[in-house]
N, C-alpha and C. Protein backbone atom coordinates (compact mmCIF):
# COMPACT_ATOMS: atom_id res chain seq x y z
N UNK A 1 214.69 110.61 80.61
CA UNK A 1 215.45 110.37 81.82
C UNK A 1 214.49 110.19 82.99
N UNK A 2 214.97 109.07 83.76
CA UNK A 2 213.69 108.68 84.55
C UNK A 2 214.45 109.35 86.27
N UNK A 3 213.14 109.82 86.78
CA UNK A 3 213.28 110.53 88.54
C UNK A 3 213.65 109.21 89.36
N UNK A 4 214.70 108.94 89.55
CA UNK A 4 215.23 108.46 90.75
C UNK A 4 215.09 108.72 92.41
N UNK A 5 214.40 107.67 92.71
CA UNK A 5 213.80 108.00 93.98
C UNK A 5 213.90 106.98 94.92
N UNK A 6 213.94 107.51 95.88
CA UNK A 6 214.58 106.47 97.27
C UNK A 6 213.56 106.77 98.53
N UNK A 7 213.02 105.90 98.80
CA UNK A 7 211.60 105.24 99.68
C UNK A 7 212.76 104.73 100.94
N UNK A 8 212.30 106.25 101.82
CA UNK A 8 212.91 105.62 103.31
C UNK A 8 211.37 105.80 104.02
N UNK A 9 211.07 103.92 104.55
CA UNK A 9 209.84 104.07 105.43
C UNK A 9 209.56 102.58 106.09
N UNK A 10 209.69 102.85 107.29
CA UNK A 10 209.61 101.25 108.63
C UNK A 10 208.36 100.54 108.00
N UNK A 11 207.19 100.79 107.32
CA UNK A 11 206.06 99.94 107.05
C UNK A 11 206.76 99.18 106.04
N UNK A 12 206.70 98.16 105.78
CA UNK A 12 207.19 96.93 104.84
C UNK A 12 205.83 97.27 103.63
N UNK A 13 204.90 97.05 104.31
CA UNK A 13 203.75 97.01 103.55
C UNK A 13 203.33 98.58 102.51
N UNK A 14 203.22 99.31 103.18
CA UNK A 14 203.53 100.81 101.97
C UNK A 14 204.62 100.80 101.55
N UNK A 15 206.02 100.57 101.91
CA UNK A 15 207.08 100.86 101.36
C UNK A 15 206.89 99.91 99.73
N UNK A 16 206.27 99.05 99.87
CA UNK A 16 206.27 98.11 98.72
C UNK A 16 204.95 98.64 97.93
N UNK A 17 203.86 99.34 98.19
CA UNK A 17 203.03 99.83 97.57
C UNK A 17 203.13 101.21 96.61
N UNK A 18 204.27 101.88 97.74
CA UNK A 18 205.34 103.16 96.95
C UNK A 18 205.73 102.68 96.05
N UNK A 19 206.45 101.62 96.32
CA UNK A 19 207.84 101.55 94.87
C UNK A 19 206.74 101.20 93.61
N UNK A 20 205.77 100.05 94.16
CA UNK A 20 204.76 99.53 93.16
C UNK A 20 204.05 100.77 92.26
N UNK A 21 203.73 101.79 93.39
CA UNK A 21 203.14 102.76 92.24
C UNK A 21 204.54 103.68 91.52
N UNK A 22 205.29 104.02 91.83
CA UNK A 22 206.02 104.92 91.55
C UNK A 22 207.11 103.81 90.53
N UNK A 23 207.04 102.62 90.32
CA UNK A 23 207.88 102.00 89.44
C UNK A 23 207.28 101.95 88.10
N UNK A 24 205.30 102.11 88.34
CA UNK A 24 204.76 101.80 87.33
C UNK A 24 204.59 103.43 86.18
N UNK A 25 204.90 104.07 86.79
CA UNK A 25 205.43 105.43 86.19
C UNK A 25 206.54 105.46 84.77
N UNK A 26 206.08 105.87 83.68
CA UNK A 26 207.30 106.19 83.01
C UNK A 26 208.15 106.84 83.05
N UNK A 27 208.46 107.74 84.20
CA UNK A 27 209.07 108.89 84.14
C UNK A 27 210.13 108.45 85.65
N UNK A 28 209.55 107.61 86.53
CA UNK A 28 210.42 107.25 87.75
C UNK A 28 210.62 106.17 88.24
N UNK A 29 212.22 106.01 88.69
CA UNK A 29 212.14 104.69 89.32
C UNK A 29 212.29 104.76 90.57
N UNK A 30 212.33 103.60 91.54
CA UNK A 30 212.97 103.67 92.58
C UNK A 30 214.15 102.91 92.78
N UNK A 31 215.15 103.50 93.54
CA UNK A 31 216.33 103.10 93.22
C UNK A 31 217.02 102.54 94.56
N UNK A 32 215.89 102.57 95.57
CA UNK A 32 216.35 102.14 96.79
C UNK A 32 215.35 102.62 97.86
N UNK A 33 215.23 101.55 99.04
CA UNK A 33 214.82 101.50 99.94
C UNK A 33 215.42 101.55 101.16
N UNK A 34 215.08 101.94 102.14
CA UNK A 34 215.19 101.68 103.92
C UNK A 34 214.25 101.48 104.47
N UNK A 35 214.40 101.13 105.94
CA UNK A 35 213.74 100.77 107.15
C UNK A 35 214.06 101.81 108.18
N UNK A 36 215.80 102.25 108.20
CA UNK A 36 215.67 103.50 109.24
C UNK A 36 216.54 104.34 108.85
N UNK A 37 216.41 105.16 109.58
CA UNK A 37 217.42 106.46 108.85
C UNK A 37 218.74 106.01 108.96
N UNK A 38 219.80 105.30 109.40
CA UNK A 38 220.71 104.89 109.54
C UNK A 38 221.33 104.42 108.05
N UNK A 39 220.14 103.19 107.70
CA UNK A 39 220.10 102.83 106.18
C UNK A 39 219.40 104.10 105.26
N UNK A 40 219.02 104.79 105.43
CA UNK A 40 218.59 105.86 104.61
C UNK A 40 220.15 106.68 104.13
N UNK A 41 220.75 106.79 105.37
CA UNK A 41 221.94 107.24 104.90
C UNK A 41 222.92 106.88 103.69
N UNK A 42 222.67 105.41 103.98
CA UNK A 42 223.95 104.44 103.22
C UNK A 42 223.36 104.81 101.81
N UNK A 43 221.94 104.11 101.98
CA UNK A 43 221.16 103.85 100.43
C UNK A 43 221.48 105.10 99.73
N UNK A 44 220.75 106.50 100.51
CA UNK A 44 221.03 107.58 99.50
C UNK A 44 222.62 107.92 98.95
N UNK A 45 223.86 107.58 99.78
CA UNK A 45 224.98 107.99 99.51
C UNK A 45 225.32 107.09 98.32
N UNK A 46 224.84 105.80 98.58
CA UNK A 46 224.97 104.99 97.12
C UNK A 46 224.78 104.80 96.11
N UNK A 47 223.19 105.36 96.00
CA UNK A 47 222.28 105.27 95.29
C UNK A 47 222.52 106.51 94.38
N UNK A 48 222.52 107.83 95.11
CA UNK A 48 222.45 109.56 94.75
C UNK A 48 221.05 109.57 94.10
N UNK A 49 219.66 109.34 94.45
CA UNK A 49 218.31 109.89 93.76
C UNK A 49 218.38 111.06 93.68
N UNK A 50 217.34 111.58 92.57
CA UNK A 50 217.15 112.60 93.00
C UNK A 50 215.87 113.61 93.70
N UNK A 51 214.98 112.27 94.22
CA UNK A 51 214.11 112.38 95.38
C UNK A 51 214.01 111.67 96.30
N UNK A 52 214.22 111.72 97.97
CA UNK A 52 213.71 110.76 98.46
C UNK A 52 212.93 111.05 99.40
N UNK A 53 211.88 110.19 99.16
CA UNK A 53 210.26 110.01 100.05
C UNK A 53 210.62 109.42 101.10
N UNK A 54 210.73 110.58 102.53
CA UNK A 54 210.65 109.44 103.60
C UNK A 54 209.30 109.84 104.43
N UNK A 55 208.86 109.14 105.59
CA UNK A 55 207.92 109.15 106.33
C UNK A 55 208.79 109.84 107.51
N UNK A 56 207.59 110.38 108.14
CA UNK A 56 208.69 111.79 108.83
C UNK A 56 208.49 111.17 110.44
N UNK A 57 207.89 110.24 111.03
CA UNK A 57 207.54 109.35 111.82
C UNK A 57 208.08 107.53 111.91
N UNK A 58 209.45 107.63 111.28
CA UNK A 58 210.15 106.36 111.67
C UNK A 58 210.12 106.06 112.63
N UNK A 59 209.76 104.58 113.03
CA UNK A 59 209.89 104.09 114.50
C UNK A 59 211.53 104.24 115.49
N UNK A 60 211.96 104.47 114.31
CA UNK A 60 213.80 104.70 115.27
C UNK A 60 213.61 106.05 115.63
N UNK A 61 212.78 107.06 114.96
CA UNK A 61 212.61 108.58 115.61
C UNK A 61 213.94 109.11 114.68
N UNK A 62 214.34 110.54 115.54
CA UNK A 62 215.10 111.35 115.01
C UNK A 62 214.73 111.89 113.55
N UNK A 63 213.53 112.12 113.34
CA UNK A 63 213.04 112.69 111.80
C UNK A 63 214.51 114.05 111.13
N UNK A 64 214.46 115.04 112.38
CA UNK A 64 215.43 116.27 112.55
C UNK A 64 216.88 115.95 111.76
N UNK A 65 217.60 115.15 112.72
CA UNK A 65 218.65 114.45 112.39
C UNK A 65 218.81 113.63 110.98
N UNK A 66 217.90 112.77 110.57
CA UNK A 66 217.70 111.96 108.98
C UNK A 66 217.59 113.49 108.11
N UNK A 67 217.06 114.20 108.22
CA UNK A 67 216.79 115.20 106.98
C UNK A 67 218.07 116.09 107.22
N UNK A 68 218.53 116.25 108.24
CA UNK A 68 219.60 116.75 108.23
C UNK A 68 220.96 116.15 107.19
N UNK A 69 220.80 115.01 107.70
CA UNK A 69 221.86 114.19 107.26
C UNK A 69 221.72 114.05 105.82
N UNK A 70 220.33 113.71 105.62
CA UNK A 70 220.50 113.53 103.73
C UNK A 70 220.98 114.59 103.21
N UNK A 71 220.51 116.34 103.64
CA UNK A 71 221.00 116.83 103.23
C UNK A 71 222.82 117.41 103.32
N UNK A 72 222.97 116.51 104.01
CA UNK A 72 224.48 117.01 103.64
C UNK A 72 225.41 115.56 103.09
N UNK A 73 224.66 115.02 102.97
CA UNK A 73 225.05 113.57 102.05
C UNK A 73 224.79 113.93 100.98
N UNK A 74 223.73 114.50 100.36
CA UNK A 74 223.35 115.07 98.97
C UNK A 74 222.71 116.18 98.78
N UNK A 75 223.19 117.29 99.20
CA UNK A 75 222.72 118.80 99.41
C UNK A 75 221.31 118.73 97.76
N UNK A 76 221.71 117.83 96.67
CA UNK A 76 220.42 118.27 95.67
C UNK A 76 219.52 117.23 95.40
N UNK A 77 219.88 116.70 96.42
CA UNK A 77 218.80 115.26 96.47
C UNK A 77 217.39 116.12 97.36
N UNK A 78 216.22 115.83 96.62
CA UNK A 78 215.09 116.69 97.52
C UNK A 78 214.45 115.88 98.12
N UNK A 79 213.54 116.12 98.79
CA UNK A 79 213.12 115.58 100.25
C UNK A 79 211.41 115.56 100.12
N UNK A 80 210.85 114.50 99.90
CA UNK A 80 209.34 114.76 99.90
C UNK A 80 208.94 113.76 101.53
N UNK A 81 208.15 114.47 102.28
CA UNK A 81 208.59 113.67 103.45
C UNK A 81 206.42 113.53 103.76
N UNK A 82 206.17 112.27 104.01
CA UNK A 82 205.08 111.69 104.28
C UNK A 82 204.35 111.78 105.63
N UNK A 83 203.20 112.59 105.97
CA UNK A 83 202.99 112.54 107.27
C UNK A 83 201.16 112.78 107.47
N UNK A 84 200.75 112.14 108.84
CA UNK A 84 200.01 112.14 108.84
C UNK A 84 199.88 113.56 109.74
N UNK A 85 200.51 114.07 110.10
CA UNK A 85 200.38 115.34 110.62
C UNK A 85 200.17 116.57 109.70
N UNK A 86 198.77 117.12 110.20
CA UNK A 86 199.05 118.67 109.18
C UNK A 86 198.78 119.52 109.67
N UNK A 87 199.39 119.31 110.92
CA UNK A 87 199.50 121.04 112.07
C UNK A 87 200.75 121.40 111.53
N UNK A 88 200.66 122.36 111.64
CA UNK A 88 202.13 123.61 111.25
C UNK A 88 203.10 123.14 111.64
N UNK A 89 202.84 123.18 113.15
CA UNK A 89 203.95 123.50 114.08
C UNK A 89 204.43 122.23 113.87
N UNK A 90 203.95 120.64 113.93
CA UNK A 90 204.87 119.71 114.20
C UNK A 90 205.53 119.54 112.76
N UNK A 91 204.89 120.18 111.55
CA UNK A 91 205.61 119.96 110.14
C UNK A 91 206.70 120.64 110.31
N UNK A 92 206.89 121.82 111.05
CA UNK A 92 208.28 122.93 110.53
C UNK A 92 209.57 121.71 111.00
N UNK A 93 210.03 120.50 110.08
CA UNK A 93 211.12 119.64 110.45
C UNK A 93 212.28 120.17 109.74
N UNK A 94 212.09 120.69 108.80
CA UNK A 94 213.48 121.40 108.24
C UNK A 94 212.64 122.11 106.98
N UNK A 95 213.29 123.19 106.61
CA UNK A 95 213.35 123.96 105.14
C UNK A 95 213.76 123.16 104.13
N UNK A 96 213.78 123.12 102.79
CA UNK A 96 213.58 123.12 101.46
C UNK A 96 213.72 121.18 101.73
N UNK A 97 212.48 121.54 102.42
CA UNK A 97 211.79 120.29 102.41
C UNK A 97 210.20 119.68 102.14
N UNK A 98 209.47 119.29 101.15
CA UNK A 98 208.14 119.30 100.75
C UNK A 98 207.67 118.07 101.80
N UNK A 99 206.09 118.72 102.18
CA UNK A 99 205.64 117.76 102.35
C UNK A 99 204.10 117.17 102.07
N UNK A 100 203.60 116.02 102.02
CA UNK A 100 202.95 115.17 101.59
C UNK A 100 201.66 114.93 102.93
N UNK A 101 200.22 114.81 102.92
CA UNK A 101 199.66 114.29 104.07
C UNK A 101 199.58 113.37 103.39
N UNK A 102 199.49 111.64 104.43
CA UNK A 102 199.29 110.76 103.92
C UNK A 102 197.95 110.72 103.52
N UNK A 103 197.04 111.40 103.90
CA UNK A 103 195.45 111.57 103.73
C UNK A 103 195.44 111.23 102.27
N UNK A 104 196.19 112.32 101.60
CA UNK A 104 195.85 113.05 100.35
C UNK A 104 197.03 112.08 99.33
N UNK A 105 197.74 111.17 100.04
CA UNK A 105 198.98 110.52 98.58
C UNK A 105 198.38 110.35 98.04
N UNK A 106 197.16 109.56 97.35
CA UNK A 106 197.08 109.23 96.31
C UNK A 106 196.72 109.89 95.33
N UNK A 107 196.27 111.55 96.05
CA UNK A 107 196.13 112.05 94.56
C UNK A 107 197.33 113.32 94.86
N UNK A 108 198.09 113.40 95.54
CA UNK A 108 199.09 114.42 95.77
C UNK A 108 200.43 113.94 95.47
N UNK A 109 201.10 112.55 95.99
CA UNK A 109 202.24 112.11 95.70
C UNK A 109 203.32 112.35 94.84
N UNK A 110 202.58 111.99 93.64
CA UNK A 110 203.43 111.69 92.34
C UNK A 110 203.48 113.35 91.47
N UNK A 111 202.26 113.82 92.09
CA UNK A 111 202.64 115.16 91.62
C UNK A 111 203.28 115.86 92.52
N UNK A 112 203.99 115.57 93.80
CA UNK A 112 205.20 116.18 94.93
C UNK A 112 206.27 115.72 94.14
N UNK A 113 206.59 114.49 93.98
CA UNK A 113 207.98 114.06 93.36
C UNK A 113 207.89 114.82 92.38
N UNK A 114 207.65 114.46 91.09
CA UNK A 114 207.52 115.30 89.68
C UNK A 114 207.90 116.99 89.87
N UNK A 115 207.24 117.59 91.05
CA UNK A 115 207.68 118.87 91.11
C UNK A 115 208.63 119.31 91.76
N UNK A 116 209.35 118.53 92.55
CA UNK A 116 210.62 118.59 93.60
C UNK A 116 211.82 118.29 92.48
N UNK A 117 211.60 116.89 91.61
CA UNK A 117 212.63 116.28 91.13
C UNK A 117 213.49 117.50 89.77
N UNK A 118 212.03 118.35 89.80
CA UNK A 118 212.34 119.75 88.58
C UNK A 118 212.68 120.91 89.36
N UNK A 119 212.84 120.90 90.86
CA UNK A 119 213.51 121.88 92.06
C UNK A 119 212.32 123.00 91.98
N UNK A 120 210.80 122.21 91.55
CA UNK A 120 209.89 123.60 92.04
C UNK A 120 209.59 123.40 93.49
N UNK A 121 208.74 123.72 94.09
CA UNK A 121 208.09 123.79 95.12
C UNK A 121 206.82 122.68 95.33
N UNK A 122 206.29 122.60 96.36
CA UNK A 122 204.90 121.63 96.25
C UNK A 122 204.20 121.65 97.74
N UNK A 123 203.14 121.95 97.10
CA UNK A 123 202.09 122.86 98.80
C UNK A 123 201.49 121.53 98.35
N UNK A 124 201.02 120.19 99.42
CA UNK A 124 200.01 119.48 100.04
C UNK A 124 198.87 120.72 100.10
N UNK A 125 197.61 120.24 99.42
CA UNK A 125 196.55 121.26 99.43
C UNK A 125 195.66 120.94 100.96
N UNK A 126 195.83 120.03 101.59
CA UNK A 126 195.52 119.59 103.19
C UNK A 126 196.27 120.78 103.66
N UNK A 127 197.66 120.68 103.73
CA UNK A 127 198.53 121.59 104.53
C UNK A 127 198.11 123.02 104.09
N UNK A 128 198.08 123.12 103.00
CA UNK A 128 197.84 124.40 102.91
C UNK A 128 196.16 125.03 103.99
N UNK A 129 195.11 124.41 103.54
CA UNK A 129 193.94 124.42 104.22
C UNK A 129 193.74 125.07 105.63
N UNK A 130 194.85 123.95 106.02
CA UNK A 130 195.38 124.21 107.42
C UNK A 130 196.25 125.18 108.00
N UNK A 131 196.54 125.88 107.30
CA UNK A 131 197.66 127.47 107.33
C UNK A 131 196.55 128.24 107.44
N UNK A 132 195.99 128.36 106.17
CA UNK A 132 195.25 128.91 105.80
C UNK A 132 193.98 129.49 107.26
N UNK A 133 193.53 128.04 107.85
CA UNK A 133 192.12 128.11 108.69
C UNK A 133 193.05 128.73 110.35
N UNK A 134 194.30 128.31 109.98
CA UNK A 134 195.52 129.09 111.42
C UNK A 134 195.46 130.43 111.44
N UNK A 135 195.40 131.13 110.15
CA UNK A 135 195.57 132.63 110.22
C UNK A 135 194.45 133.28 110.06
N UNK A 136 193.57 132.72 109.99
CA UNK A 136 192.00 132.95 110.03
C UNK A 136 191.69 133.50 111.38
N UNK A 137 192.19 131.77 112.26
CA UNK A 137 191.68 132.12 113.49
C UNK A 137 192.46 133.06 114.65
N UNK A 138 194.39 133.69 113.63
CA UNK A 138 195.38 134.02 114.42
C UNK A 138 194.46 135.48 114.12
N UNK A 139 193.83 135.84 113.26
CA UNK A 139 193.49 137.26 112.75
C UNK A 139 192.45 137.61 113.71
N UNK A 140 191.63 136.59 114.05
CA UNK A 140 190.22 137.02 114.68
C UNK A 140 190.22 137.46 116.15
N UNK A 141 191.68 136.85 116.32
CA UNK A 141 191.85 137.17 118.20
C UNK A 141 192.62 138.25 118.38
């Protein structure tokens, strides 16, 4: 049974490099795309994946609101969300939500989906780093 996955992301150009890698997978397809969270909505309600990769920096904005919404469009659809941010504070966008630095997709990605689509967990080893070097420096002061 193959991971069904839905690629919400404004770049034309990665969005097509996602599906490209993640189609060439035996284990996942993609089952739909967007451009903004608006269509993220429709696709996932149509589609039902059971991951979808969005970029947490859409040019329409409202990251808050889209993760909100998927999840109550598909409370078990999981959420691997793409960012070039790996400060804490701007990641906390919602709970039982994984996320991805774009730094690190190519060797982190496919092992975020794979572990979301089985409802484990998945620490970005960037993000973690970065917790990690926060409480270092929250301890020393």
């Amino acid at each position: 049974m193959s991971i069904r996955v839905f690629v919400a992301n404004d770049h034309g150009i990665l969005r097509g490099a996602l599906r490209a890698v993640i189609d060439m997978q035996q284990d996942m397809e993609v089952v739909g795309e967007a451009v903004t969270g608006s269509d993220a909505e429709i696709g996932i309600n149509d589609t039902q994946p059971d991951v979808v990769l969005m970029d947490i920096s859409m040019a329409n904005g409202g990251e808050r609101d889209i993760v909100a919404a998927m999840k109550r469009i598909r409370s078990s659809t999981r959420i691997v969300v793409l960012t070039f941010q790996e400060k804490l504070g701007y990641i906390g966008v919602a709970r039982s939500v994984e996320y991805v630095s774009k730094r690190v997709m190519n060797t982190e990605l496919l092992s975020a989906i794979r572990a979301v689509a089985q409802e484990r967990t998945f620490t970005d080893a960037s993000i973690e780093r970065e917790s990690a070097q926060r409480s270092a420096r929250t301890s020393q002061n």
